[in-house]
Protein backbone atom coordinates (compact mmCIF):
# COMPACT_ATOMS: atom_id res chain seq x y z
CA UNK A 1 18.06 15.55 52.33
CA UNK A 2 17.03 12.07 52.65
CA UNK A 3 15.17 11.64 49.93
CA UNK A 4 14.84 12.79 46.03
CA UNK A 5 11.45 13.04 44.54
CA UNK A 6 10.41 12.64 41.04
CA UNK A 7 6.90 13.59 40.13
CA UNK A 8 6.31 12.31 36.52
CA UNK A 9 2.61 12.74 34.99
CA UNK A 10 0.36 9.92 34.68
CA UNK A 11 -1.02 11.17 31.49
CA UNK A 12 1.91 9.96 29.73
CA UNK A 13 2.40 6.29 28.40
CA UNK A 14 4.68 4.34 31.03
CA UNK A 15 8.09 4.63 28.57
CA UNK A 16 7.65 8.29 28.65
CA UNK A 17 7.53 8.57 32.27
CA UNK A 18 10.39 6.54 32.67
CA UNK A 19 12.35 8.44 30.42
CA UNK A 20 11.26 11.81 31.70
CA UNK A 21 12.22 10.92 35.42
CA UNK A 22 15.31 9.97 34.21
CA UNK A 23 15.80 13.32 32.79
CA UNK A 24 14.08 15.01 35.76
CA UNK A 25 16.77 13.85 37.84
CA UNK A 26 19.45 14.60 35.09
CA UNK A 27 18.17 18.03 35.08
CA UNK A 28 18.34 18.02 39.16
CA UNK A 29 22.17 16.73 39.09
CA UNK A 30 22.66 19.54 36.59
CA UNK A 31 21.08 22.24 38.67
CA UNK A 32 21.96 21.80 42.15
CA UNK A 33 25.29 19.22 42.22
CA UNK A 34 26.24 19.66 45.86
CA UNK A 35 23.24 18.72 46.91
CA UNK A 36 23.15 15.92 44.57
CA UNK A 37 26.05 14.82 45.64
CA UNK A 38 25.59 14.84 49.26
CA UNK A 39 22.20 13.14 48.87
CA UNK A 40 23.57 10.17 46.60
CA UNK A 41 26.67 9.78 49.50
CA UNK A 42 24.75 9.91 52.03
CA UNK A 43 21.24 8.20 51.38
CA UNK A 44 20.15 7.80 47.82
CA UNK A 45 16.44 7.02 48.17
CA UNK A 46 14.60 8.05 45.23
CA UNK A 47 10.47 8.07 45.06
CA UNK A 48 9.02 8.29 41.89
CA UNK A 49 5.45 9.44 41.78
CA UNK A 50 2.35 10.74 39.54
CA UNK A 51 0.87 13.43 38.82
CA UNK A 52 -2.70 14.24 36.70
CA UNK A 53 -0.91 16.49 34.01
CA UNK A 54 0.84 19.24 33.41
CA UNK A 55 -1.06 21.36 34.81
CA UNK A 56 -0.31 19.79 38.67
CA UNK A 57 3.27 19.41 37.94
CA UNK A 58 3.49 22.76 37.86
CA UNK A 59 1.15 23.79 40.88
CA UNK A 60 3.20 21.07 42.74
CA UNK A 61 6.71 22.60 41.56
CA UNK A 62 5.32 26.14 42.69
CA UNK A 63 4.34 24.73 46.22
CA UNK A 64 7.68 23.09 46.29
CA UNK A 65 9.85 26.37 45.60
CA UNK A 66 7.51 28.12 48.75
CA UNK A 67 8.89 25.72 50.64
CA UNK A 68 12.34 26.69 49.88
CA UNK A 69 12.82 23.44 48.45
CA UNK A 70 15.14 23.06 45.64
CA UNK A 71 13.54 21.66 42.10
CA UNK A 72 14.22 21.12 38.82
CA UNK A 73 11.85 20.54 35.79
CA UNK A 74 12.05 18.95 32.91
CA UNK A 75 10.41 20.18 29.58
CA UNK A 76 10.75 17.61 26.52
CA UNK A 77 11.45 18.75 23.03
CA UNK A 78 9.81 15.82 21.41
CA UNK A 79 6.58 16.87 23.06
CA UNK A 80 6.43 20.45 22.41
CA UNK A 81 8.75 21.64 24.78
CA UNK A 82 5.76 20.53 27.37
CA UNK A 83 6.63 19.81 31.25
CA UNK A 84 7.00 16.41 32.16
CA UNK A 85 8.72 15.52 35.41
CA UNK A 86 9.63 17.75 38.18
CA UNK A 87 12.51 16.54 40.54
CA UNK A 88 12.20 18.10 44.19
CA UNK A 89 14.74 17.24 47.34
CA UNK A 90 12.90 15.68 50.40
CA UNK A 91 12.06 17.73 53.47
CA UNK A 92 9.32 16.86 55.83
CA UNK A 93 7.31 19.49 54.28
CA UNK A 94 8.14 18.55 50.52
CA UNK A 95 6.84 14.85 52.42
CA UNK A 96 3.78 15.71 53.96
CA UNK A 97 2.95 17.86 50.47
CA UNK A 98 3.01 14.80 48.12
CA UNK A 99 1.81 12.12 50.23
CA UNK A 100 -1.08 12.14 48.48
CA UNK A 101 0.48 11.55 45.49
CA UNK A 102 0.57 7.81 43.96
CA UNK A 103 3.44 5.77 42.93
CA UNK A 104 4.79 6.29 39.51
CA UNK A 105 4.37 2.77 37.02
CA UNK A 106 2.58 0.96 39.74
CA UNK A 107 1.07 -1.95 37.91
CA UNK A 108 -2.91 -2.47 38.42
């Protein structure tokens, strides 16, 4: 895996989706730590990107696991136990799937 991706959604204020990739990608350290660690050896790019809502986090995390791609996602207490961020390792298909996606906190 060359690359880590963390989907936050846009609908959140810009601290939130900072916070929640961070614990996106705490919660993908947690779940799969060899990968994790061979990732952050080996190439530790990290893409942050958007998503509408909630609603396409989890359509995007369901795509993700068809592709036998390994996710974790993140559900925040302080918002109702809601999902927030969705961390996915980087194949060419997990690629080509978000390229549509835009880049998390991009200023205007």
């Amino acid at each position: 895996m060359e690359k880590l991706y963390v989907i936050v959604r846009g609908n959140l204020p810009a601290g939130a989706q900072c916070a929640q990739a961070c614990h996106a990608l705490r919660a993908f350290v947690g779940e799969h730590p060899a990968l994790d660690a061979a990732w952050h050896g080996a190439h530790n790019n990290l893409v942050v990107l958007a998503c509408r809502d909630e609603a396409e986090l989890l359509q995007l995390q369901a795509r993700a696991r068809e592709l036998d791609a390994p996710t974790a996602v993140f559900q925040e207490p302080d918002f109702d136990m809601q999902h927030t961020a969705l961390a996915v390792a980087g194949t060419p298909a997990v690629q080509k799937m978000l390229s549509q996606l835009p880049l998390a906190l991009k200023a205007a």
